[in-house]
PDB file of N, CA and C in Angstrom:
ATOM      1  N   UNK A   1     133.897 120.473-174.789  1.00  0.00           N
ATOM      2  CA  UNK A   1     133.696 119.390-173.846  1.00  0.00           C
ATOM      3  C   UNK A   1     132.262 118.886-173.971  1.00  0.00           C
ATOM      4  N   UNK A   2     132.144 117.298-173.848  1.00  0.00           N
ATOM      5  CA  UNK A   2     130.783 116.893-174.152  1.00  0.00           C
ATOM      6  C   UNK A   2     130.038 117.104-172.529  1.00  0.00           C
ATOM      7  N   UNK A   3     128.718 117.597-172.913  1.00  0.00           N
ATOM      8  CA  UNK A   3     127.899 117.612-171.981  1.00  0.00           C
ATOM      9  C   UNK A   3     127.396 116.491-171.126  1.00  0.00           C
ATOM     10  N   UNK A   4     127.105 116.595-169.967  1.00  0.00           N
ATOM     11  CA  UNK A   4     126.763 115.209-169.314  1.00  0.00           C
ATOM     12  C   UNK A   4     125.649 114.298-169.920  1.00  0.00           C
ATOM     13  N   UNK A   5     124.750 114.827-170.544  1.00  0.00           N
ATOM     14  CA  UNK A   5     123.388 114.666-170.710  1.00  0.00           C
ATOM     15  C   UNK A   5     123.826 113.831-171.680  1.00  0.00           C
ATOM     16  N   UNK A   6     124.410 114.748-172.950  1.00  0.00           N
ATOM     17  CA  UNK A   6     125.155 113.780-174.045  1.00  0.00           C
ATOM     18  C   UNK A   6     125.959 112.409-173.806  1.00  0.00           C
ATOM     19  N   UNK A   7     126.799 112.573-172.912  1.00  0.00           N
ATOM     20  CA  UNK A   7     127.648 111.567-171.984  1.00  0.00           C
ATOM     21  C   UNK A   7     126.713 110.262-171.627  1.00  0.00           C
ATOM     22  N   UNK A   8     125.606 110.306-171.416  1.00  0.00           N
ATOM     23  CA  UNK A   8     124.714 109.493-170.472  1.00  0.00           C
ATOM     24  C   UNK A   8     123.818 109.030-171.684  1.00  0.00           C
ATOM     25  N   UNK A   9     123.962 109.822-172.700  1.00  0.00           N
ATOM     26  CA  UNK A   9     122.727 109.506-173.524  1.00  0.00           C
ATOM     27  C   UNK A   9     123.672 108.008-174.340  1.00  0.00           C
ATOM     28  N   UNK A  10     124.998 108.355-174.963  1.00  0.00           N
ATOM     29  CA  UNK A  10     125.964 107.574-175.105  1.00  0.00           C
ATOM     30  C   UNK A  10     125.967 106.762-174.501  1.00  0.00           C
ATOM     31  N   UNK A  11     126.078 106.472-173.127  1.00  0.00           N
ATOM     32  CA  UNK A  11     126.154 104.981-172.141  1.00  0.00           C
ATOM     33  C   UNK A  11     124.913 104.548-172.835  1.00  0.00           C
ATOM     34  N   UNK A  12     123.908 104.798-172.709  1.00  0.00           N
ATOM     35  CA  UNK A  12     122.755 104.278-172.566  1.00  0.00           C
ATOM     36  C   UNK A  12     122.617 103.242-173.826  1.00  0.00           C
ATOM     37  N   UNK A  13     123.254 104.299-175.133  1.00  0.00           N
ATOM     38  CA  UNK A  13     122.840 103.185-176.240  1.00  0.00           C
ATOM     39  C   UNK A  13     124.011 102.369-176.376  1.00  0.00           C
ATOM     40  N   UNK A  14     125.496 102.682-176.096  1.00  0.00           N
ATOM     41  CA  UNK A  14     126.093 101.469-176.013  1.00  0.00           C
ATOM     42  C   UNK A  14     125.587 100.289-175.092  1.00  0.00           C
ATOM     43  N   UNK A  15     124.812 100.730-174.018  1.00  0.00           N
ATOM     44  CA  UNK A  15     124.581  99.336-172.819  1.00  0.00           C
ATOM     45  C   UNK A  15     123.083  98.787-174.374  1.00  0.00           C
ATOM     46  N   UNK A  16     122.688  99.115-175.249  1.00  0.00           N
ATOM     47  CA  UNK A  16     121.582  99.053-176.036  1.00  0.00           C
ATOM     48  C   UNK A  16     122.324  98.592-176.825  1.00  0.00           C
ATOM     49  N   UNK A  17     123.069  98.449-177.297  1.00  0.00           N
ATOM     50  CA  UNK A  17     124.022  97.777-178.098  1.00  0.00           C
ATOM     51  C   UNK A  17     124.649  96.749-177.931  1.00  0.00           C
ATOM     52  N   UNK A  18     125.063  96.375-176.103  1.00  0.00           N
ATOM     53  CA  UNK A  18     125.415  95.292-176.040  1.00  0.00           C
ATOM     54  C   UNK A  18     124.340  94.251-175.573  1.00  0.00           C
ATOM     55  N   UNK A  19     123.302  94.693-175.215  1.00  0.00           N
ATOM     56  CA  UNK A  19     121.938  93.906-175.542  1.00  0.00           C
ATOM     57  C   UNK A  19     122.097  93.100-176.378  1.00  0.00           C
ATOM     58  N   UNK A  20     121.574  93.986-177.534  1.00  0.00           N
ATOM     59  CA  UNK A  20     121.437  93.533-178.821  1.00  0.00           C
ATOM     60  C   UNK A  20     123.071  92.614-179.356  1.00  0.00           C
ATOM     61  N   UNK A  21     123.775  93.001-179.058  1.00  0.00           N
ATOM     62  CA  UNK A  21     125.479  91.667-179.629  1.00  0.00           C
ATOM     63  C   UNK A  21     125.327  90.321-178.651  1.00  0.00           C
ATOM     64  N   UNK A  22     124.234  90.607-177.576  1.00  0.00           N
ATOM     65  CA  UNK A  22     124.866  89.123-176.582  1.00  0.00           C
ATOM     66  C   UNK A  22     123.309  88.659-176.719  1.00  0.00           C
ATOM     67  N   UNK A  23     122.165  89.118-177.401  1.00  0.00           N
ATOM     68  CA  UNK A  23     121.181  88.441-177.114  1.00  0.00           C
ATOM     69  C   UNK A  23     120.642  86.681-178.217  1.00  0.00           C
ATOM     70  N   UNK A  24     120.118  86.762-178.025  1.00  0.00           N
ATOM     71  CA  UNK A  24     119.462  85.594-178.464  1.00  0.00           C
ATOM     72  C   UNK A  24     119.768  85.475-180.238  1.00  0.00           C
ATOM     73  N   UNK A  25     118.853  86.124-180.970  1.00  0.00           N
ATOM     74  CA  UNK A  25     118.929  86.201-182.461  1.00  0.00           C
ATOM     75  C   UNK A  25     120.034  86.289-182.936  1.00  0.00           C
ATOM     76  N   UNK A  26     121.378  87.105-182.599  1.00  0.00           N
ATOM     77  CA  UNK A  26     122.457  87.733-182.608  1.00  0.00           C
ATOM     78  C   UNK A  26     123.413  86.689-182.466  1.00  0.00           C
ATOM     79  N   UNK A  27     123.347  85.968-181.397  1.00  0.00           N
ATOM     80  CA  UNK A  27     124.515  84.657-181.551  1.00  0.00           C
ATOM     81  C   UNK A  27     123.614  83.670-181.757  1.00  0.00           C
ATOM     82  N   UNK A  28     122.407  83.489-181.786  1.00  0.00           N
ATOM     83  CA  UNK A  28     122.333  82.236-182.922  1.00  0.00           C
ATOM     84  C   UNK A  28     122.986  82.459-184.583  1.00  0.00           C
ATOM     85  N   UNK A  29     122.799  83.657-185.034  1.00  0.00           N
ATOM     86  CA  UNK A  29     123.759  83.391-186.303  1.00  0.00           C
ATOM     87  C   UNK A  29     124.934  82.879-186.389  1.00  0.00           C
ATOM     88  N   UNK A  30     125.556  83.060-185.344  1.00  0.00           N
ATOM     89  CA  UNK A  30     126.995  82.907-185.232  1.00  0.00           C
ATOM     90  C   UNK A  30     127.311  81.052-184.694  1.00  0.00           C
ATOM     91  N   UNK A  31     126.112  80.544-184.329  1.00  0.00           N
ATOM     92  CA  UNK A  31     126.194  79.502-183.516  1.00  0.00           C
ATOM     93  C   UNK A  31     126.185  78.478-185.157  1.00  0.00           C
ATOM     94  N   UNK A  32     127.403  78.186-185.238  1.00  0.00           N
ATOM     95  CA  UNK A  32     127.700  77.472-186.688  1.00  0.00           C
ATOM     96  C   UNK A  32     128.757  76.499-186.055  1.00  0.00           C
ATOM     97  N   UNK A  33     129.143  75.122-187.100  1.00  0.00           N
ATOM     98  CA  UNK A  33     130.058  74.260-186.657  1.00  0.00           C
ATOM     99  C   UNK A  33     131.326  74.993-187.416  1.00  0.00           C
ATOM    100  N   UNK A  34     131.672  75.742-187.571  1.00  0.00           N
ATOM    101  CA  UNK A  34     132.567  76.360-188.610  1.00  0.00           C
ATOM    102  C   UNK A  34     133.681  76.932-187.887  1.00  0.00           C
ATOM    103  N   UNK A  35     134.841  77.501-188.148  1.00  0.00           N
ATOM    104  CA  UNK A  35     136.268  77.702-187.252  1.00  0.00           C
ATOM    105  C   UNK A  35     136.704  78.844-188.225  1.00  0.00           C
ATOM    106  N   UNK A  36     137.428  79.946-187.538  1.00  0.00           N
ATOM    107  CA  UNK A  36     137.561  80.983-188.122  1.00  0.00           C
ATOM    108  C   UNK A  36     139.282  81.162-187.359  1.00  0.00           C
ATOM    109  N   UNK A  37     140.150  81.068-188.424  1.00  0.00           N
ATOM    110  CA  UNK A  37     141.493  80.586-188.092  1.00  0.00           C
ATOM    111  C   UNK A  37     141.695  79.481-186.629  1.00  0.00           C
ATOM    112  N   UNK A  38     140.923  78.978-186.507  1.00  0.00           N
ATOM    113  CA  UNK A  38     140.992  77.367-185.730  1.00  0.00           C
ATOM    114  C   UNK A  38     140.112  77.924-184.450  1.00  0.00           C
ATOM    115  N   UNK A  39     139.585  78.446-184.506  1.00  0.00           N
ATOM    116  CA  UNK A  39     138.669  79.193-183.445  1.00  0.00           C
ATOM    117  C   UNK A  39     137.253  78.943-183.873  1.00  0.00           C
ATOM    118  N   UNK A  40     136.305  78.321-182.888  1.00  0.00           N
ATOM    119  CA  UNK A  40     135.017  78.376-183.254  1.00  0.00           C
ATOM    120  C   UNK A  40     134.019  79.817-183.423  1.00  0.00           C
ATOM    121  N   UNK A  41     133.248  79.806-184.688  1.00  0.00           N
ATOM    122  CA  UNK A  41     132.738  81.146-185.061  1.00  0.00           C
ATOM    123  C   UNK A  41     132.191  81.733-183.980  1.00  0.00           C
ATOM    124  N   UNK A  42     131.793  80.968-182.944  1.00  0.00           N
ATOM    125  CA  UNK A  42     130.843  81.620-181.746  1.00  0.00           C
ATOM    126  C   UNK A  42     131.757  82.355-180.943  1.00  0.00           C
ATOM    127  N   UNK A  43     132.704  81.808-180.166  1.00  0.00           N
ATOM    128  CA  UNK A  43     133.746  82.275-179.760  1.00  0.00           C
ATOM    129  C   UNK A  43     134.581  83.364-180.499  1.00  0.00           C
ATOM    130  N   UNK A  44     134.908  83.317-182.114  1.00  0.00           N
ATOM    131  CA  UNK A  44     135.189  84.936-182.356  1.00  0.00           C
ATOM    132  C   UNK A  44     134.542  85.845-182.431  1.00  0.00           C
ATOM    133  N   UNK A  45     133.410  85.725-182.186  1.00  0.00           N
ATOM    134  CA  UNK A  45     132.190  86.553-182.226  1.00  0.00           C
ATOM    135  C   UNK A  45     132.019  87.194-181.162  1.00  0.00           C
ATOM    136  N   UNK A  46     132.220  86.466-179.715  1.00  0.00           N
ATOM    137  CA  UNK A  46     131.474  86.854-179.072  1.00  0.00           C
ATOM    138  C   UNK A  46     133.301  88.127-178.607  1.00  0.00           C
ATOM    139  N   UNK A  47     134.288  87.333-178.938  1.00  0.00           N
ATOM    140  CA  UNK A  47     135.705  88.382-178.151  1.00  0.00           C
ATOM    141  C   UNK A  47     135.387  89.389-179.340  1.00  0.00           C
ATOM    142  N   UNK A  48     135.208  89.099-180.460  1.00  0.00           N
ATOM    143  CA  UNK A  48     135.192  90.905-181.591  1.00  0.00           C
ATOM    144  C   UNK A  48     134.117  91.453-181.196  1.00  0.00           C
ATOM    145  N   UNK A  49     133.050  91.168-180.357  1.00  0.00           N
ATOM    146  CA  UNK A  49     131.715  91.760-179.879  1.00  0.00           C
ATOM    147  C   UNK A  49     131.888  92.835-178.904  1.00  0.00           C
ATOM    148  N   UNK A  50     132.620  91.815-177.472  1.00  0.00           N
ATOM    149  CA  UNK A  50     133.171  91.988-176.636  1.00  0.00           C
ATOM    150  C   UNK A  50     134.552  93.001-176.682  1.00  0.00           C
ATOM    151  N   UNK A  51     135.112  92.974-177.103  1.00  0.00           N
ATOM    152  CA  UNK A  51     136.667  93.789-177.909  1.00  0.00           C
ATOM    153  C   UNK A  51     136.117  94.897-178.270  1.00  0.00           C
ATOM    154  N   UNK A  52     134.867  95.296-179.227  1.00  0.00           N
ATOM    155  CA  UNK A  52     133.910  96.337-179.712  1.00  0.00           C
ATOM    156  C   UNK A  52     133.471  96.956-178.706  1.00  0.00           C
ATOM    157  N   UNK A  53     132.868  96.476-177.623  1.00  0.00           N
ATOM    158  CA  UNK A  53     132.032  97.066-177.024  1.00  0.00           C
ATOM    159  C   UNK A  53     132.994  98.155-175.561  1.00  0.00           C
ATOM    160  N   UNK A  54     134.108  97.171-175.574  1.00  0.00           N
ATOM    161  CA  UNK A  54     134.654  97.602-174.336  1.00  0.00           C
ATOM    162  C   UNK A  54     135.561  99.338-175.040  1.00  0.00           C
ATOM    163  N   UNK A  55     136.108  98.855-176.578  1.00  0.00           N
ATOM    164  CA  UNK A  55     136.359 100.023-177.171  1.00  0.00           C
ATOM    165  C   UNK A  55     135.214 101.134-177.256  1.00  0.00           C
ATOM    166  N   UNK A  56     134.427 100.869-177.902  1.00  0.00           N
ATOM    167  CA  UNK A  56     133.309 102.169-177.520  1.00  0.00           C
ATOM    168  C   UNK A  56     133.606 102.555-176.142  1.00  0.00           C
ATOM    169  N   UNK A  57     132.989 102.022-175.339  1.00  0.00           N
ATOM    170  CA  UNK A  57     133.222 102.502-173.990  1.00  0.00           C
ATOM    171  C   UNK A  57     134.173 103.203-173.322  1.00  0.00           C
ATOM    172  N   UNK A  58     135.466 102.574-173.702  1.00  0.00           N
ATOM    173  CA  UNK A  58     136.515 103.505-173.700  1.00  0.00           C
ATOM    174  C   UNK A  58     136.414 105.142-174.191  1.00  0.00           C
ATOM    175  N   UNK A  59     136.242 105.016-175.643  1.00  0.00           N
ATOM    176  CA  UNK A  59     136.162 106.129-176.413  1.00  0.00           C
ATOM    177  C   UNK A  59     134.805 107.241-175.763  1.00  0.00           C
ATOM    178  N   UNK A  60     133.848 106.898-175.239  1.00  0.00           N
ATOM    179  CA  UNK A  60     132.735 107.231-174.360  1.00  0.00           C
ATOM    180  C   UNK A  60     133.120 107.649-173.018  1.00  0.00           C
ATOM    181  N   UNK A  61     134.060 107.381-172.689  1.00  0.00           N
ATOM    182  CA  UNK A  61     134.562 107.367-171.102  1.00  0.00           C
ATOM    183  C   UNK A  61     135.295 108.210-171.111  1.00  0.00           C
ATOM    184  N   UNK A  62     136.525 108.320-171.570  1.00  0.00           N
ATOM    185  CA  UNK A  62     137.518 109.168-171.816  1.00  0.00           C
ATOM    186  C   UNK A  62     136.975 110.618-173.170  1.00  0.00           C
ATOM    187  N   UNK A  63     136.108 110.689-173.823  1.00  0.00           N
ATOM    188  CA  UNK A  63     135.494 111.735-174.794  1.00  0.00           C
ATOM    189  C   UNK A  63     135.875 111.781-175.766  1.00  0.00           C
ATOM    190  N   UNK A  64     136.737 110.681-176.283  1.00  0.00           N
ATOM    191  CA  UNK A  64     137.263 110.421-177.999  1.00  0.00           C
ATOM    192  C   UNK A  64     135.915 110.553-178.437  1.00  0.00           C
ATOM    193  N   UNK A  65     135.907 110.964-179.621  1.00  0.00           N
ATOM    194  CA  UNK A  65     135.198 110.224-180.962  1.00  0.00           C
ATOM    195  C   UNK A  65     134.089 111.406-181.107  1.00  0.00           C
TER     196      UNK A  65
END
């Protein structure tokens, strides 16, 4: 069983992770006129970001991985 300490240390860098996917530098790359199966690149970016992050969390929450 994972330890709490470990547990917390985990939150911490996923919430450090989703910093870094929603900040500034990070979706300006993505901020393109371009469509990714008829979807604007920003918008798949930000749900596979989003989709990513909530999976970690899961897997963090429950003690997968």
């Amino acid at each position: 069983m994972d330890k709490p300490i470990t547990r917390a240390h985990r939150i911490a860098c996923l919430f450090l992770l989703g910093l870094f996917l929603f900040n500034y530098p990070m979706l300006a790359l993505f901020n393109v006129s371009q469509t990714v199966f008829g979807v604007p690149v920003m918008y798949a970016y930000l749900f596979a970001a989003w989709a990513l992050v909530i999976a970690l969390a899961a897997a963090v929450i429950e003690g997968r991985g």
